[in-house]
PDB file of N, CA and C in Angstrom:
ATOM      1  N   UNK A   1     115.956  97.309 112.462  1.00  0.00           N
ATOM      2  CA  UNK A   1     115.352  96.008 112.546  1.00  0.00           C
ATOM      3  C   UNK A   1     114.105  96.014 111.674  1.00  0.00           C
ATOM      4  N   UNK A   2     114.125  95.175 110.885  1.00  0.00           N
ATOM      5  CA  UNK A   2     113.006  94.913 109.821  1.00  0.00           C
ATOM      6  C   UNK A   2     111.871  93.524 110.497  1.00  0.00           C
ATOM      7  N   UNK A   3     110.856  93.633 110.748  1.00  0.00           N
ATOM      8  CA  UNK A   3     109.657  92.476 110.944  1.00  0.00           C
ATOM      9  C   UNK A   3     109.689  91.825 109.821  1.00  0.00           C
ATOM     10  N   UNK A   4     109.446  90.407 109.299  1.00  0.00           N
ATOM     11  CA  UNK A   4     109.538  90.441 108.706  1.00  0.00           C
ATOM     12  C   UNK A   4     108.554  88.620 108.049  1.00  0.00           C
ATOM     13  N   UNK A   5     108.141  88.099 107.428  1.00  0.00           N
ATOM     14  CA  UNK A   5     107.269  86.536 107.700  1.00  0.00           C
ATOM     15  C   UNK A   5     108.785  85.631 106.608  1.00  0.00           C
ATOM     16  N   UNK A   6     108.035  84.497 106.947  1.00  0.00           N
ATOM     17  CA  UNK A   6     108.983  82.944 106.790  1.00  0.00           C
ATOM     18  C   UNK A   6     108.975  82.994 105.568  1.00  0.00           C
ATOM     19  N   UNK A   7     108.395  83.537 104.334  1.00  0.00           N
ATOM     20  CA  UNK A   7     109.278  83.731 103.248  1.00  0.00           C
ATOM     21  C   UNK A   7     110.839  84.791 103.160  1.00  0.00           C
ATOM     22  N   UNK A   8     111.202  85.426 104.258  1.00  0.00           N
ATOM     23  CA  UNK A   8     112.073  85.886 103.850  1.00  0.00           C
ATOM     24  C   UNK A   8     113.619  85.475 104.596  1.00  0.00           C
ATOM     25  N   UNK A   9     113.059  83.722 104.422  1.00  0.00           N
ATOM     26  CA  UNK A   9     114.546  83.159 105.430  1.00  0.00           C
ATOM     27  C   UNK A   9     115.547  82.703 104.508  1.00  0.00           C
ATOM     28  N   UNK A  10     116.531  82.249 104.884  1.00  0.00           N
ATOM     29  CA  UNK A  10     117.431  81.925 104.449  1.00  0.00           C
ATOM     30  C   UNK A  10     118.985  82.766 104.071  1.00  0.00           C
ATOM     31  N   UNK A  11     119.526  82.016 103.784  1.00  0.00           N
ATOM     32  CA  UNK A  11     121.097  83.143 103.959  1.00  0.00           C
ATOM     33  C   UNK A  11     121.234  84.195 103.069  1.00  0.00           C
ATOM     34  N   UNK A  12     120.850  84.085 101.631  1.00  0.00           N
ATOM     35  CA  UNK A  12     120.759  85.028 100.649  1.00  0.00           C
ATOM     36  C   UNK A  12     120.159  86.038 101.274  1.00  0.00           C
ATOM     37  N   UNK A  13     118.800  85.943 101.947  1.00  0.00           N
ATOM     38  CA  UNK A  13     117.834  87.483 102.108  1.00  0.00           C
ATOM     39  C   UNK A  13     118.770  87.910 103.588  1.00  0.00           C
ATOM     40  N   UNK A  14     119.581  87.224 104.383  1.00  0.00           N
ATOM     41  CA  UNK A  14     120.054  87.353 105.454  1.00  0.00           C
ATOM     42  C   UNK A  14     121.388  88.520 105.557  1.00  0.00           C
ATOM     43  N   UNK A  15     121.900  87.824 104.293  1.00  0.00           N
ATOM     44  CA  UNK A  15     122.950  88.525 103.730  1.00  0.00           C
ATOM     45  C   UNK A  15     122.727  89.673 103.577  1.00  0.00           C
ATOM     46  N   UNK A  16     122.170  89.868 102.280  1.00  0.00           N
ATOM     47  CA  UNK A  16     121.675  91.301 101.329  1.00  0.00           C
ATOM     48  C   UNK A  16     120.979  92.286 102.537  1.00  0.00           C
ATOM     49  N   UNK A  17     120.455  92.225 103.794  1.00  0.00           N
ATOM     50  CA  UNK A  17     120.119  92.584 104.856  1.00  0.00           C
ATOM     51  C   UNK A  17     121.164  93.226 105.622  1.00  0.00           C
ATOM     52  N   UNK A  18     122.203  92.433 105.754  1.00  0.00           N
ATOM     53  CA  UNK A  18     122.992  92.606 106.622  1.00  0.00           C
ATOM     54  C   UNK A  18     124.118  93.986 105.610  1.00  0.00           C
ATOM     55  N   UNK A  19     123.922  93.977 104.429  1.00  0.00           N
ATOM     56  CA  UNK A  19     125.086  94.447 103.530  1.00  0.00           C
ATOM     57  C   UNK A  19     124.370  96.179 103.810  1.00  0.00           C
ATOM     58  N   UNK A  20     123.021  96.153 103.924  1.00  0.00           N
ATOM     59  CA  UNK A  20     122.376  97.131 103.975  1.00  0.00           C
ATOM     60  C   UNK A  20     122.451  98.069 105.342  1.00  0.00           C
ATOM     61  N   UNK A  21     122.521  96.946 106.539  1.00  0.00           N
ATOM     62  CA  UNK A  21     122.417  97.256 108.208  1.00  0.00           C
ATOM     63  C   UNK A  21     121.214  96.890 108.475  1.00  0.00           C
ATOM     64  N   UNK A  22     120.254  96.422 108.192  1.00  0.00           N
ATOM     65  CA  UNK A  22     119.213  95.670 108.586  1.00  0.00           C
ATOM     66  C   UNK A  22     119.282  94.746 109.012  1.00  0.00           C
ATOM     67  N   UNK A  23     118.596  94.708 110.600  1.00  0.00           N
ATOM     68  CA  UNK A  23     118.622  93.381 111.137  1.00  0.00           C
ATOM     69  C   UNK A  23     117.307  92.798 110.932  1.00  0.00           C
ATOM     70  N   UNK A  24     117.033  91.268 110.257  1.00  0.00           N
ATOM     71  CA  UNK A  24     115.986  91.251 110.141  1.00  0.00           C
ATOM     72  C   UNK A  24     114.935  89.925 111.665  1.00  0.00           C
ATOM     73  N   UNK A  25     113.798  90.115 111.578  1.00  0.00           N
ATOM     74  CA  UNK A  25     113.481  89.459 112.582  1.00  0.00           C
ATOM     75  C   UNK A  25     112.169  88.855 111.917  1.00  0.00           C
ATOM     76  N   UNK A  26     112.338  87.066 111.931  1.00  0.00           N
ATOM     77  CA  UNK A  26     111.509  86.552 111.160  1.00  0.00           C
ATOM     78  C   UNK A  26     109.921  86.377 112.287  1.00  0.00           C
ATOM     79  N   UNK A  27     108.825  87.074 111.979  1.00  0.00           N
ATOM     80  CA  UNK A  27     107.520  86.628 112.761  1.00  0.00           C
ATOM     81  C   UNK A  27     106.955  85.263 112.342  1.00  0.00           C
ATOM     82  N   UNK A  28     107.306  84.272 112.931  1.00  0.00           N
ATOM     83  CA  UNK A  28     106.455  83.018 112.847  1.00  0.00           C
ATOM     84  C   UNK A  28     105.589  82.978 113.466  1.00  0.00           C
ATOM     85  N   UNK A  29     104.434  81.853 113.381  1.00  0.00           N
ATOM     86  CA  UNK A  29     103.404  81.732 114.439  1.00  0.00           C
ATOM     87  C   UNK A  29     103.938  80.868 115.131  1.00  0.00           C
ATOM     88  N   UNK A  30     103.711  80.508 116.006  1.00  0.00           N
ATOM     89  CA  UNK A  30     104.352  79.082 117.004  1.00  0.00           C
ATOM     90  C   UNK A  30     103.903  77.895 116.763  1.00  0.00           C
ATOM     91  N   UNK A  31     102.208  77.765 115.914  1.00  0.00           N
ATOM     92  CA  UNK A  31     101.661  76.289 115.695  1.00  0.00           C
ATOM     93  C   UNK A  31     101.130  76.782 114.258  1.00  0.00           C
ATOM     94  N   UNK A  32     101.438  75.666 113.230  1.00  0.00           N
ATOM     95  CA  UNK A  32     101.564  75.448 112.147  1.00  0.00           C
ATOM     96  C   UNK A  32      99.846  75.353 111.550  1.00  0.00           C
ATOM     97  N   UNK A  33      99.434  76.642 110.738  1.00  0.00           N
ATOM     98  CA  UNK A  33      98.007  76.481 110.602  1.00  0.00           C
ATOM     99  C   UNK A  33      97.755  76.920 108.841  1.00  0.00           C
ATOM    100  N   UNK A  34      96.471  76.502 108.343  1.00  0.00           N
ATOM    101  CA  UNK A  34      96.646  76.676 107.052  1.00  0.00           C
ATOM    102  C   UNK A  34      96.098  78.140 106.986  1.00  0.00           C
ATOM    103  N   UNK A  35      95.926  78.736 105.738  1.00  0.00           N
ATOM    104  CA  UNK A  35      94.995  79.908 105.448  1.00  0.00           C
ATOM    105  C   UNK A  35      95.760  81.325 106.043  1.00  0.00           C
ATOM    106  N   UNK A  36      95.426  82.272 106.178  1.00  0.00           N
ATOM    107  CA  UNK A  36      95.920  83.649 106.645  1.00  0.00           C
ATOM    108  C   UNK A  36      96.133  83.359 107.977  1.00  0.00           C
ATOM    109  N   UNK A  37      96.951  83.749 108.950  1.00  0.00           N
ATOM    110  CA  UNK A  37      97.238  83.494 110.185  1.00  0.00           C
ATOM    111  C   UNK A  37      97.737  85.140 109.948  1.00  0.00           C
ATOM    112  N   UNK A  38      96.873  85.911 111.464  1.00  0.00           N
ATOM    113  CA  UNK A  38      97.061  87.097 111.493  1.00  0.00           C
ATOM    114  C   UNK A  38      99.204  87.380 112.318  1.00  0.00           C
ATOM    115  N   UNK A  39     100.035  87.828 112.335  1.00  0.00           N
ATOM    116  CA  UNK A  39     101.007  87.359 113.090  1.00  0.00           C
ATOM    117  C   UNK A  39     101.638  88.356 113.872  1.00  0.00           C
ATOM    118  N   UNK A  40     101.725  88.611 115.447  1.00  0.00           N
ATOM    119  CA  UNK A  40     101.675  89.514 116.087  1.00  0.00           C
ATOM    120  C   UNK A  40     102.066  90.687 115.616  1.00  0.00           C
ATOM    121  N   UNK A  41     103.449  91.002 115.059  1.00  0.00           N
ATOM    122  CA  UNK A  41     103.932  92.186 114.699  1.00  0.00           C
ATOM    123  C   UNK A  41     103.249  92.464 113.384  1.00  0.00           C
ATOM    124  N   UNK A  42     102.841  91.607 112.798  1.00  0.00           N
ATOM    125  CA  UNK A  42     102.459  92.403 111.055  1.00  0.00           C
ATOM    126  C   UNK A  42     101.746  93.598 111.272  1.00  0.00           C
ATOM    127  N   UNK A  43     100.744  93.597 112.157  1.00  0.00           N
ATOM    128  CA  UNK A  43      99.737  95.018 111.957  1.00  0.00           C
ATOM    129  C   UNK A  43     100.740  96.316 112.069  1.00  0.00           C
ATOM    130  N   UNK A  44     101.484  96.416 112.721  1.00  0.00           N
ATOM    131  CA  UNK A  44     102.581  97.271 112.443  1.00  0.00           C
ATOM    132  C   UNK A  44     102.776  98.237 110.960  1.00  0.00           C
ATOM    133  N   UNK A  45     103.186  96.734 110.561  1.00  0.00           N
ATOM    134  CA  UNK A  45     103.543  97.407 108.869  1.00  0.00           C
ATOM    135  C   UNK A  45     102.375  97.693 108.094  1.00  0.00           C
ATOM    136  N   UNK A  46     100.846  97.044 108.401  1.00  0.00           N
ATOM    137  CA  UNK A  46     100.240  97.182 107.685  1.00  0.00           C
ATOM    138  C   UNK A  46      99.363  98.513 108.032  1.00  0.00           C
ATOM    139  N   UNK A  47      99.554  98.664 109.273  1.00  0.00           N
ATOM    140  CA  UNK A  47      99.036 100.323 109.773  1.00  0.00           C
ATOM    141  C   UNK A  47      99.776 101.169 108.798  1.00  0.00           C
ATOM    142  N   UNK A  48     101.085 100.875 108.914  1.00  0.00           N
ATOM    143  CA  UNK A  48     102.085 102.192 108.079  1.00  0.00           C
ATOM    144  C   UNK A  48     101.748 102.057 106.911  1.00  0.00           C
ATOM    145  N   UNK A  49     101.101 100.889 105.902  1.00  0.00           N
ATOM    146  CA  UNK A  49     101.088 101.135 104.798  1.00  0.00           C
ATOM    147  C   UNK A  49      99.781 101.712 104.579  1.00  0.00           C
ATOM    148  N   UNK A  50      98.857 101.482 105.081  1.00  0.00           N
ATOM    149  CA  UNK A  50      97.592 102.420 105.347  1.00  0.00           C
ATOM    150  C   UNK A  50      97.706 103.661 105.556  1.00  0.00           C
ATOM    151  N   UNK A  51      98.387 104.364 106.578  1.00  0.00           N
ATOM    152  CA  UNK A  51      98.257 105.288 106.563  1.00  0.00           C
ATOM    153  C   UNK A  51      99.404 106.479 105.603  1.00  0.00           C
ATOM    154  N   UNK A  52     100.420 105.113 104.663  1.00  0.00           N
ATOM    155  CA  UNK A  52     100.901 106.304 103.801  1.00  0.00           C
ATOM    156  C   UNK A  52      99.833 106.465 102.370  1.00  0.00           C
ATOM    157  N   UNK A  53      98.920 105.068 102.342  1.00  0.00           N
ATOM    158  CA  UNK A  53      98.140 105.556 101.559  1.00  0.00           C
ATOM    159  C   UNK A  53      97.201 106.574 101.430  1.00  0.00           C
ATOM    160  N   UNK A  54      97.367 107.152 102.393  1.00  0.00           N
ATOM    161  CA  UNK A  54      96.245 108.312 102.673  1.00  0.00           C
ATOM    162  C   UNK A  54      97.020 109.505 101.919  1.00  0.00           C
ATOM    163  N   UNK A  55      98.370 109.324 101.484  1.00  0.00           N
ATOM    164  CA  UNK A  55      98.559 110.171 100.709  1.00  0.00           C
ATOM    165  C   UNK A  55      98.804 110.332  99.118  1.00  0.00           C
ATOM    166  N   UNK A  56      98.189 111.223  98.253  1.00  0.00           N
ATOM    167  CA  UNK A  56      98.010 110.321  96.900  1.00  0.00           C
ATOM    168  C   UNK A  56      99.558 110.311  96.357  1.00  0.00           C
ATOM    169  N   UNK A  57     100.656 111.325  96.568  1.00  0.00           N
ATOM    170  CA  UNK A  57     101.381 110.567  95.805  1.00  0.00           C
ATOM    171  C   UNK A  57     102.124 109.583  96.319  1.00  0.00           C
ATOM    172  N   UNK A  58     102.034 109.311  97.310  1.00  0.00           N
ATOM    173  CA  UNK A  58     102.656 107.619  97.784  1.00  0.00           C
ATOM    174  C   UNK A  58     102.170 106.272  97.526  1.00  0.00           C
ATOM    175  N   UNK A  59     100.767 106.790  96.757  1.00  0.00           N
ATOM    176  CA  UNK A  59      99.841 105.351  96.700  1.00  0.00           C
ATOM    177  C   UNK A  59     100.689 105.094  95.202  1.00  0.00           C
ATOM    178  N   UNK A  60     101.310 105.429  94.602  1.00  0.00           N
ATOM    179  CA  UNK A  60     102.324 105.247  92.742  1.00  0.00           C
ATOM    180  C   UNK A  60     103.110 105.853  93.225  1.00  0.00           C
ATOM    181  N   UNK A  61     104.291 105.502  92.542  1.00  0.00           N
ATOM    182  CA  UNK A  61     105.105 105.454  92.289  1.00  0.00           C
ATOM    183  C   UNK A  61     105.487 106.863  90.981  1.00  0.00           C
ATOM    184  N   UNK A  62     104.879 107.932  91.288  1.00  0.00           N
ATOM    185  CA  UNK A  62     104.958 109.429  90.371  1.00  0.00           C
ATOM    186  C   UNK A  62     106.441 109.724  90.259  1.00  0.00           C
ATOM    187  N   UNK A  63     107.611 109.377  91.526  1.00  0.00           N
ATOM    188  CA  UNK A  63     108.559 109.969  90.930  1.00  0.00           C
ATOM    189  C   UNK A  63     109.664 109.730  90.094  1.00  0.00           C
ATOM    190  N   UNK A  64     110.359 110.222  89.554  1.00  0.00           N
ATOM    191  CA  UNK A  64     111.875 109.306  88.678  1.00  0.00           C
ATOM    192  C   UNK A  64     112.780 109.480  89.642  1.00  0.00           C
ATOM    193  N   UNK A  65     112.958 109.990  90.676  1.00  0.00           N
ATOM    194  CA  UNK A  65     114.091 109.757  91.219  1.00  0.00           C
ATOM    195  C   UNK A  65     113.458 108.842  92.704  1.00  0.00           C
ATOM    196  N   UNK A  66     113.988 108.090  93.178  1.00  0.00           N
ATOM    197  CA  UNK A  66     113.693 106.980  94.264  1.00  0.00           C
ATOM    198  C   UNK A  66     114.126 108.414  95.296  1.00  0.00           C
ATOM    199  N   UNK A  67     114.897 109.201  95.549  1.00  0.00           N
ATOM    200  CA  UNK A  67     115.540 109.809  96.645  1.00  0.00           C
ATOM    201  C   UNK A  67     114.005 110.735  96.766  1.00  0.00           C
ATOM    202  N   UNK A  68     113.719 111.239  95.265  1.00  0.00           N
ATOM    203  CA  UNK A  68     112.235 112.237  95.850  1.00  0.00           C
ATOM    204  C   UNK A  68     111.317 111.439  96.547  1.00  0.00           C
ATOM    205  N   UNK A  69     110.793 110.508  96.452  1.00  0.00           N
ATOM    206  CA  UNK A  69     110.026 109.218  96.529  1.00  0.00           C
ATOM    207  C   UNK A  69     110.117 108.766  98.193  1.00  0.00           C
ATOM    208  N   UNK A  70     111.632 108.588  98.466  1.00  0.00           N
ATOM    209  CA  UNK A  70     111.770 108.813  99.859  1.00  0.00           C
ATOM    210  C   UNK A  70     111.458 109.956 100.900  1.00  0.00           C
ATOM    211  N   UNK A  71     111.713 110.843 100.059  1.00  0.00           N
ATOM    212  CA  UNK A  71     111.277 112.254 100.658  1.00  0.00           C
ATOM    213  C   UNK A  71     109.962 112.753 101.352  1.00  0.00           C
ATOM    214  N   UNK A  72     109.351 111.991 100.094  1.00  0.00           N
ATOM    215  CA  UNK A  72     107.840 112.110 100.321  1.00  0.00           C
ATOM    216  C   UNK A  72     107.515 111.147 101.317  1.00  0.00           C
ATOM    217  N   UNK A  73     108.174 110.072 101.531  1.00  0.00           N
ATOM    218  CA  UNK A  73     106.974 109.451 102.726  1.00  0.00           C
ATOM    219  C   UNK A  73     107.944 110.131 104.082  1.00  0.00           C
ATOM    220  N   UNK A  74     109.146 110.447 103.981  1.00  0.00           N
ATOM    221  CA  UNK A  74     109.217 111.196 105.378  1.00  0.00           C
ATOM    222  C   UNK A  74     108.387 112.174 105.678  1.00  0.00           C
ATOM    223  N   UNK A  75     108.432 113.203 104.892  1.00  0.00           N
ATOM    224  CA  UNK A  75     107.478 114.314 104.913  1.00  0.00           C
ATOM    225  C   UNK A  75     105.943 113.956 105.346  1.00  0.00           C
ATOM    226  N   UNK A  76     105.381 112.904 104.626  1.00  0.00           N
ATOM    227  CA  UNK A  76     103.935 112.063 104.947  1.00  0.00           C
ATOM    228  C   UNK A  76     104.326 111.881 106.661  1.00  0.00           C
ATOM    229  N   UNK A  77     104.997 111.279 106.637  1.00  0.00           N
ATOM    230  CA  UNK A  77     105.022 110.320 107.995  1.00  0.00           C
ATOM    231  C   UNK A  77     105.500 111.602 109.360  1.00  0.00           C
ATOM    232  N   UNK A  78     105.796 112.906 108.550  1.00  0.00           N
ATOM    233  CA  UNK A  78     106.345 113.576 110.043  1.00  0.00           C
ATOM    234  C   UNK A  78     105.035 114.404 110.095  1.00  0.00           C
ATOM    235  N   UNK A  79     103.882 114.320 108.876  1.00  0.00           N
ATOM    236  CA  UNK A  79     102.967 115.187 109.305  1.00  0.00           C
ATOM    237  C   UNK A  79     101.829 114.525 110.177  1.00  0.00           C
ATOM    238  N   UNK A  80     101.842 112.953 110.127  1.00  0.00           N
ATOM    239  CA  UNK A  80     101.361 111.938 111.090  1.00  0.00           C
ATOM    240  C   UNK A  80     101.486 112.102 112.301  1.00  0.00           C
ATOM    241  N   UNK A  81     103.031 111.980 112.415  1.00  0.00           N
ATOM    242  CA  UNK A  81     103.319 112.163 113.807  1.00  0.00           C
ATOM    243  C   UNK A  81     103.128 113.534 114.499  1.00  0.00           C
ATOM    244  N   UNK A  82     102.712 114.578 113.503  1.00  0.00           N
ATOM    245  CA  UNK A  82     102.626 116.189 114.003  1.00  0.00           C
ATOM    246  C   UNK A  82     101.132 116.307 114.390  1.00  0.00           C
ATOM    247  N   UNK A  83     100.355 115.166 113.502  1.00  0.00           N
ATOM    248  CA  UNK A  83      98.859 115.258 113.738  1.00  0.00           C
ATOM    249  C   UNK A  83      98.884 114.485 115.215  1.00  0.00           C
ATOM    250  N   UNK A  84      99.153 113.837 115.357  1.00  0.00           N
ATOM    251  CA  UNK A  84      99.131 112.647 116.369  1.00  0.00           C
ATOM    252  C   UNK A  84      99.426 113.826 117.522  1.00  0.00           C
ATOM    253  N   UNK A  85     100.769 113.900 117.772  1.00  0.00           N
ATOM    254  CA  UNK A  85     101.192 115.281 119.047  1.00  0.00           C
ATOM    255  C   UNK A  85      99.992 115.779 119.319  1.00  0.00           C
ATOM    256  N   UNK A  86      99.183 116.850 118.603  1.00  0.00           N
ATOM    257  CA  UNK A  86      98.479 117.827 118.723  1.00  0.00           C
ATOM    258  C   UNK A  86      97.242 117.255 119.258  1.00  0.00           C
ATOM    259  N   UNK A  87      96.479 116.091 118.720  1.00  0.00           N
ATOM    260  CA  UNK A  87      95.768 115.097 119.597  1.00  0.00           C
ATOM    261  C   UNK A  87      95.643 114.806 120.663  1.00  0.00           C
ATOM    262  N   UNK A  88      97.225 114.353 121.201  1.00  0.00           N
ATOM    263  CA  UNK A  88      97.901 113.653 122.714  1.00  0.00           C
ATOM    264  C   UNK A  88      97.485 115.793 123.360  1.00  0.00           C
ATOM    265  N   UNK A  89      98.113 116.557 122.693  1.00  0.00           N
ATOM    266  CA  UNK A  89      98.025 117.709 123.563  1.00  0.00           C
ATOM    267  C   UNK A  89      96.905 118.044 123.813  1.00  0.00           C
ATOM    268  N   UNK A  90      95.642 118.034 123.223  1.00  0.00           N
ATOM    269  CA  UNK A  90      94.494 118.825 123.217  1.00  0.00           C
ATOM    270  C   UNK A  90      93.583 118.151 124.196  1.00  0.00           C
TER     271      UNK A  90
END
């Protein structure tokens, strides 16, 4: 399941989603406001993109192959969750 805001509706992005296995789930606000509207789930994604920036080669795009590229933010993201554990334990 992908979070996801009201630019990404319609059947085309619904499709190409679905071809992938992504279910996507559009975050609206409930009352119609101008300017940045913070929207419950976004901080989510924007935590994760913060904290893969903490690593330099995820902040570019360094590799030629997309599969190394993936690699690297698992690797980023399991040493997060290894920091995090050791936290909760101590």
């Amino acid at each position: 399941m992908a979070y996801v805001d009201q630019g990404y509706t319609g059947p085309t992005v619904a499709e190409a989603a679905q071809n992938h296995g992504i279910r996507l789930e559009v975050d609206k606000h409930p009352m119609a406001k101008r300017g940045f509207v913070l929207l419950p789930c976004r901080w989510v994604v924007e935590r994760s993109f913060t904290w893969a920036a903490r690593f330099r080669r995820l902040v570019r795009e360094y590799e030629r192959l997309d599969s190394t590229h993936k690699g690297f933010h698992y690797v980023a993201f399991a040493c997060l969750m290894v920091a995090n554990l050791f936290k909760q334990l101590s």
